[in-house]
Protein backbone atom coordinates (compact mmCIF):
# COMPACT_ATOMS: atom_id res chain seq x y z
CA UNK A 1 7.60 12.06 26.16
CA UNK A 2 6.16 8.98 24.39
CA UNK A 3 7.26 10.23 20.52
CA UNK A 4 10.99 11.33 21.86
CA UNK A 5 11.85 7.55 21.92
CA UNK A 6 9.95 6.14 19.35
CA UNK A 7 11.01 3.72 17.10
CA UNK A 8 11.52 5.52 13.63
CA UNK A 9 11.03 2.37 11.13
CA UNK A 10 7.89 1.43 13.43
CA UNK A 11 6.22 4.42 13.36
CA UNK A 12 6.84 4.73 9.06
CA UNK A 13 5.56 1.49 8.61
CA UNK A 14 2.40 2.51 10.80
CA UNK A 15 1.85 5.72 8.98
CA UNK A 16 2.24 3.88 5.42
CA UNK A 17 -0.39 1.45 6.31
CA UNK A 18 -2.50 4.37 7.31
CA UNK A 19 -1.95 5.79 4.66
CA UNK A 20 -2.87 3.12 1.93
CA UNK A 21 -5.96 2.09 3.79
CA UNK A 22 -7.47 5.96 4.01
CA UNK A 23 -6.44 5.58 0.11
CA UNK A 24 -8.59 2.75 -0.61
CA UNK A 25 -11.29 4.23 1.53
CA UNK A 26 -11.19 7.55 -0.45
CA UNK A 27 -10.85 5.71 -3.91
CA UNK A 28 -14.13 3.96 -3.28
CA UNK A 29 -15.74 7.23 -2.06
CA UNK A 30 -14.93 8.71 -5.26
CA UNK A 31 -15.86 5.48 -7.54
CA UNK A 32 -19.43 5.79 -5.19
CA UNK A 33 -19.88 9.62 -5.83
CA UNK A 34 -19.18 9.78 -9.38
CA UNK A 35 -21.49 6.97 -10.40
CA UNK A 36 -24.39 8.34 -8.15
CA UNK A 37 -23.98 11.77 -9.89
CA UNK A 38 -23.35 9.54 -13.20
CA UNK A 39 -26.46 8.03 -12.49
CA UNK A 40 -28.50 10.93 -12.00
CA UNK A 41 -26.91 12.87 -14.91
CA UNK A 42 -27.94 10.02 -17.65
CA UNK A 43 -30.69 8.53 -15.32
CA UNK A 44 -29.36 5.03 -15.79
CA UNK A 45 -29.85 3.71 -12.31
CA UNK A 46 -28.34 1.51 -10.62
CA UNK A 47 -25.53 0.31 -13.58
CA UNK A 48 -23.23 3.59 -13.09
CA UNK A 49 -22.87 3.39 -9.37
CA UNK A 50 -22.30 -0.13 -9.67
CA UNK A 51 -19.24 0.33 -12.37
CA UNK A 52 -18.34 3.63 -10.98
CA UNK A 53 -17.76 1.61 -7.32
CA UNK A 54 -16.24 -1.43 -8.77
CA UNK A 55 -13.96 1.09 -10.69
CA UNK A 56 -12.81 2.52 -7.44
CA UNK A 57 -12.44 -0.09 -5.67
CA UNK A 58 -10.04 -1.62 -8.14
CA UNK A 59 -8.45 1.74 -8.36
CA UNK A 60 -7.46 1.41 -4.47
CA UNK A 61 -7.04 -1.94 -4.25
CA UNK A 62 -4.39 -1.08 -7.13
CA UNK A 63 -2.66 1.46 -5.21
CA UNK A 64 -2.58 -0.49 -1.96
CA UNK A 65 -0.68 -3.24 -4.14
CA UNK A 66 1.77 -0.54 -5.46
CA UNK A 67 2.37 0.82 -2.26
CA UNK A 68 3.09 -2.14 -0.08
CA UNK A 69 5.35 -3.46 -3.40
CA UNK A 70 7.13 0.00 -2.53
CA UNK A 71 7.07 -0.92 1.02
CA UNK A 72 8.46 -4.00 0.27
CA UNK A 73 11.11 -2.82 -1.80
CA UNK A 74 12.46 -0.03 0.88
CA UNK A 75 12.80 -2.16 3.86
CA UNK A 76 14.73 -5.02 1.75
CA UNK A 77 17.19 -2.65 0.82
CA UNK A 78 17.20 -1.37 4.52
CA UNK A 79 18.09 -4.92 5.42
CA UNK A 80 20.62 -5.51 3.00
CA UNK A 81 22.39 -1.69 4.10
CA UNK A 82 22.59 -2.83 7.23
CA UNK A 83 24.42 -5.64 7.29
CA UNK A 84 28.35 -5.41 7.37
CA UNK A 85 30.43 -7.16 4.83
CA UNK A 86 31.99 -9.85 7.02
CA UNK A 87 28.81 -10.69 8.21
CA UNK A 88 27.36 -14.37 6.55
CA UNK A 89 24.28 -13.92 4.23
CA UNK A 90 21.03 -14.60 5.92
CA UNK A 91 20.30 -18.02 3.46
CA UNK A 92 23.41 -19.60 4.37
CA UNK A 93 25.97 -18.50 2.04
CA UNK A 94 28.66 -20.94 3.75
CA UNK A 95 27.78 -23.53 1.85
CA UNK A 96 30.66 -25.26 -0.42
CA UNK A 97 30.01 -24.98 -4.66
CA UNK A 98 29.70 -27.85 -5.64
């Protein structure tokens, strides 16, 4: 009853942001796990977990920035489809050249 009436941009905004944070979780999960097993491999504790994690979390922290520029990018052209062409642009555009 609840998701008959929901709010479709709402609810794909919600599931992006979902989304990119269970990305960045998983990317440092991976950076973690492949410098522990780095580690052990070359015995070279602590330095490969430590680059391995910093990898990953730049690695999510990337694609968190990508996605919300993507995010970004969609819902400004949503705004600008929506609006009809006698309407007046959102900045003012009424203004005389001078």
């Amino acid at each position: 009853m609840i998701l008959k009436n929901r709010n479709k941009g709402t609810w794909d905004g919600l599931e992006k942001a979902a989304l990119m944070g269970t990305n960045f979780v998983a990317h440092t999960f991976v950076g973690l796990a492949i410098g522990y097993y780095f580690d052990k491999w070359l015995n070279t504790a602590p330095w490969g977990l430590i680059v391995w994690l910093l990898l990953g979390i730049v690695a999510g922290f990337r694609n968190m920035y990508q996605e919300a520029m993507k995010l970004n990018k969609t819902q400004s052209l949503d705004t600008g489809a929506r609006q009809e062409p006698g309407d007046k642009p959102a900045d003012g555009g009424d203004k005389p050249d001078a």
